[in-house]
N, C-alpha and C. Protein backbone atom coordinates (compact mmCIF):
# COMPACT_ATOMS: atom_id res chain seq x y z
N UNK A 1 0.84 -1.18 0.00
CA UNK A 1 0.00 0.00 0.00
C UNK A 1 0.89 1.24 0.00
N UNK A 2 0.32 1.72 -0.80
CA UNK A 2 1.65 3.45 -0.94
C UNK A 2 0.67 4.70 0.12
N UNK A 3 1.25 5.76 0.83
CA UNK A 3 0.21 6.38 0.99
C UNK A 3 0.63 7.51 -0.15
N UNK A 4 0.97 7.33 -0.96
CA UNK A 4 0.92 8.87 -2.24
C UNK A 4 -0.26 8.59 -3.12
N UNK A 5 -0.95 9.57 -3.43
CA UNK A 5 -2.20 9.54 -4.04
C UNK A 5 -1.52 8.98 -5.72
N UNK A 6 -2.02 8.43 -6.62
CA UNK A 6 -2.75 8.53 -7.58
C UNK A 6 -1.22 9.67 -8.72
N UNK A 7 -1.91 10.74 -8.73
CA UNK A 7 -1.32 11.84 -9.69
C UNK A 7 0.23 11.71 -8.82
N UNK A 8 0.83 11.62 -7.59
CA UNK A 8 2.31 11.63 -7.04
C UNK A 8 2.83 10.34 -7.31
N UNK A 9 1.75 9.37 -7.31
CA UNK A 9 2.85 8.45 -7.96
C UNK A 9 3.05 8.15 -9.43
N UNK A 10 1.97 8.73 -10.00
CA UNK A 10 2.42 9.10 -11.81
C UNK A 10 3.40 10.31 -11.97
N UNK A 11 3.92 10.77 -10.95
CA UNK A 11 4.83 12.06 -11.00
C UNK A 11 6.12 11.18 -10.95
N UNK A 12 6.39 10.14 -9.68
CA UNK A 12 7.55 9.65 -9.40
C UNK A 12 8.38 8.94 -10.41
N UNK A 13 6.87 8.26 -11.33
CA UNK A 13 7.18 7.42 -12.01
C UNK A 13 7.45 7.91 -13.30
N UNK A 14 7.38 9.31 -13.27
CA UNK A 14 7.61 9.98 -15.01
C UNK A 14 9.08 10.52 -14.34
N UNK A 15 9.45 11.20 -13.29
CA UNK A 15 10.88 11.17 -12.57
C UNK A 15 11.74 10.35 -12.96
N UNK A 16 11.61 9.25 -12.78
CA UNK A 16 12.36 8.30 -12.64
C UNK A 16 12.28 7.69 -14.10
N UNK A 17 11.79 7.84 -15.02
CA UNK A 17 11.70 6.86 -16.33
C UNK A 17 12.14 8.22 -17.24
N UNK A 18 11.82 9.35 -16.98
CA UNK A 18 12.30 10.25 -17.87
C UNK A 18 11.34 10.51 -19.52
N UNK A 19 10.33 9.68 -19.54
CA UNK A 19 9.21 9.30 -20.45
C UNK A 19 7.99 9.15 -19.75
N UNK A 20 6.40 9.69 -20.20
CA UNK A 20 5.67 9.54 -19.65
C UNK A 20 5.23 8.18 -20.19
N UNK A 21 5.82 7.56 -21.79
CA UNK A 21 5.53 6.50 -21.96
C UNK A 21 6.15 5.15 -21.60
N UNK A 22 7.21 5.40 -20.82
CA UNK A 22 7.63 4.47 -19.83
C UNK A 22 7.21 4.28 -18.39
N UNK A 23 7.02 5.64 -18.32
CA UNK A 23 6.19 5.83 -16.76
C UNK A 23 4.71 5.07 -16.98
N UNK A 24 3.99 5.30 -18.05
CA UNK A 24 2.63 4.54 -18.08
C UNK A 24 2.83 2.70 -18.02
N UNK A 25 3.88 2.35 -19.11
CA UNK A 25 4.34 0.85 -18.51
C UNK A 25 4.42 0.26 -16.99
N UNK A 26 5.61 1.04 -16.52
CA UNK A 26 5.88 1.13 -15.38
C UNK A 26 4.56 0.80 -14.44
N UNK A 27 3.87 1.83 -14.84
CA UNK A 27 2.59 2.00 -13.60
C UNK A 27 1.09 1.14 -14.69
N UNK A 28 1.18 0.12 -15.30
CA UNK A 28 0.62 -0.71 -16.10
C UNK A 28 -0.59 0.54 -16.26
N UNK A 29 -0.34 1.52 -17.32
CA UNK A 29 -1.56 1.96 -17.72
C UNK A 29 -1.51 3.05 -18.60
N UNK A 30 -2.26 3.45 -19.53
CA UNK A 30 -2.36 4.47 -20.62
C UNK A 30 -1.12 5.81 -20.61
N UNK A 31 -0.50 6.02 -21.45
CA UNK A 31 -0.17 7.23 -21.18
C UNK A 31 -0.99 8.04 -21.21
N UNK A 32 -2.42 8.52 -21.61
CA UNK A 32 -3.11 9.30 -21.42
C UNK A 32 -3.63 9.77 -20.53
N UNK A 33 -3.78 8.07 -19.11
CA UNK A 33 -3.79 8.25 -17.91
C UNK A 33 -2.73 8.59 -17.04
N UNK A 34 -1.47 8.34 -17.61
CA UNK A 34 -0.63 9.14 -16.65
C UNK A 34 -0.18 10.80 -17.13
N UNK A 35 -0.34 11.14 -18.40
CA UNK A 35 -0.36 12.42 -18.80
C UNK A 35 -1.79 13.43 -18.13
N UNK A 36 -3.06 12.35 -17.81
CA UNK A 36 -4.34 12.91 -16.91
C UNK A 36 -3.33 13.33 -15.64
N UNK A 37 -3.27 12.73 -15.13
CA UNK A 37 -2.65 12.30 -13.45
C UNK A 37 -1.58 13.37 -13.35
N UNK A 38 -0.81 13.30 -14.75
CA UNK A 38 0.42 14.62 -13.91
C UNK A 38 -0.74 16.17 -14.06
N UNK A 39 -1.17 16.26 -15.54
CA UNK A 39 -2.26 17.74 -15.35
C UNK A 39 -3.24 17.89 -14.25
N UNK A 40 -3.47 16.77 -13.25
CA UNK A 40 -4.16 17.17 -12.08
C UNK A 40 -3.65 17.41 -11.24
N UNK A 41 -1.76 16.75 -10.87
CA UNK A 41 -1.33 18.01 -10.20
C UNK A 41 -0.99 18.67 -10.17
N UNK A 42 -0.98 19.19 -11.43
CA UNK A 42 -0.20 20.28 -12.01
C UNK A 42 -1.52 21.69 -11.82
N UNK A 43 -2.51 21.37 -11.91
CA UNK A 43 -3.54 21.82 -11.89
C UNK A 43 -3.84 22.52 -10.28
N UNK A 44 -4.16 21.22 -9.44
CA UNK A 44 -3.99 21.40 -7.96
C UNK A 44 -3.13 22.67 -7.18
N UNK A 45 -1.82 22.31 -7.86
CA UNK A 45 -1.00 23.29 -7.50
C UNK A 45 -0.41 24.67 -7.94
N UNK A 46 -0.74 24.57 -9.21
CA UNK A 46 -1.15 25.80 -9.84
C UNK A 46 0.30 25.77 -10.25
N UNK A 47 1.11 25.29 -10.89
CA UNK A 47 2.24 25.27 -11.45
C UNK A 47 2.74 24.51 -12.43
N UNK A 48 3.50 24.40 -13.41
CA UNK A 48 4.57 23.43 -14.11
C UNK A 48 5.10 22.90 -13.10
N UNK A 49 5.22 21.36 -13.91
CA UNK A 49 6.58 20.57 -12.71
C UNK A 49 7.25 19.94 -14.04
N UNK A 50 6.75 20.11 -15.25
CA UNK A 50 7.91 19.28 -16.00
C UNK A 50 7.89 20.49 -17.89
N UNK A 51 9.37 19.93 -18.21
CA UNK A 51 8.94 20.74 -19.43
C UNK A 51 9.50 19.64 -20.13
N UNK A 52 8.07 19.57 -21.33
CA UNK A 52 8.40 18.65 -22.03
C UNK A 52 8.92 18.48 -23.67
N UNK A 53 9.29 18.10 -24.08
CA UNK A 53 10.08 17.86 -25.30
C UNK A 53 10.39 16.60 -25.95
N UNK A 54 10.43 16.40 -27.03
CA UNK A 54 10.56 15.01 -27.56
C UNK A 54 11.51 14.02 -26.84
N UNK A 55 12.56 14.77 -26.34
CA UNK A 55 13.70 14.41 -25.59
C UNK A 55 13.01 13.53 -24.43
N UNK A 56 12.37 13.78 -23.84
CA UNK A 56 11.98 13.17 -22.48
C UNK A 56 10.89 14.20 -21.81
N UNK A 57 11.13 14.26 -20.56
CA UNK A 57 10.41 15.28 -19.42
C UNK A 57 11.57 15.82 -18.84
N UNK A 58 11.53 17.13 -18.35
CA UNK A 58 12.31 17.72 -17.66
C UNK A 58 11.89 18.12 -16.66
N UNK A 59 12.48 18.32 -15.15
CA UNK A 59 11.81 18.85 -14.03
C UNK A 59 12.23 20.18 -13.73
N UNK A 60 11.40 21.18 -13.63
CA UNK A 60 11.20 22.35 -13.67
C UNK A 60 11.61 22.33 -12.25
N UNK A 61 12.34 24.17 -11.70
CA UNK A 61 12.13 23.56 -10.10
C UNK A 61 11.36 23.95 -8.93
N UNK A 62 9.79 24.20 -9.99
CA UNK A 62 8.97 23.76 -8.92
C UNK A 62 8.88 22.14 -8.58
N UNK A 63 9.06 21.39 -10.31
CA UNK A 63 8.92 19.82 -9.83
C UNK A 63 10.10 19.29 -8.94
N UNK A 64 11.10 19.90 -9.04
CA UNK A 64 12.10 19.62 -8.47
C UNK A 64 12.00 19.53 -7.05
N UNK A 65 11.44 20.58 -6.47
CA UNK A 65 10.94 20.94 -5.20
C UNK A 65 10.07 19.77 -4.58
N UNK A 66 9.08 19.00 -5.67
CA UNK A 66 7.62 18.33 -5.04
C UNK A 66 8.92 16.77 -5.00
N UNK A 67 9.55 16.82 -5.95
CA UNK A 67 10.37 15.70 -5.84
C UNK A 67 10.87 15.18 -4.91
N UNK A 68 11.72 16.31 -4.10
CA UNK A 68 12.21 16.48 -2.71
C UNK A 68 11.31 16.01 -1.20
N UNK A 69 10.36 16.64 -1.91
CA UNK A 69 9.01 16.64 -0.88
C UNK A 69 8.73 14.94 -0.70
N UNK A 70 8.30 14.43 -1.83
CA UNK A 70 7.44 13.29 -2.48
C UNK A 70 8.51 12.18 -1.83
């Protein structure tokens, strides 16, 4: 049992894979659902946490910050 909601652990898991389409593997499910999941907390908190580019995801440092946190 994790206690991180939902959208923090589609955050950890786009962190750590550097792709949201590895992060959706990872976390067995759509990238559309983990691209949902990061815009709700991105939403929540009223900020960017990643900038994205064909290259991968990048962590901005507000994400940098929730990273720390998380």
């Amino acid at each position: 049992m994790s206690l991180l909601s939902p959208p923090l652990l589609a955050f950890m898991a786009v962190c750590h894979c550097k792709t949201v389409h590895a992060a959706a593997d990872q976390l067995f499910l759509t990238q559309t659902a983990v691209t949902q999941r990061i815009r709700t907390l991105e939403r929540s908190l009223d900020t960017t946490l990643f900038v994205r580019s064909r290259a991968g995801m990048l962590l901005t440092p507000e994400g940098e910050a929730l990273l720390r946190y998380c």
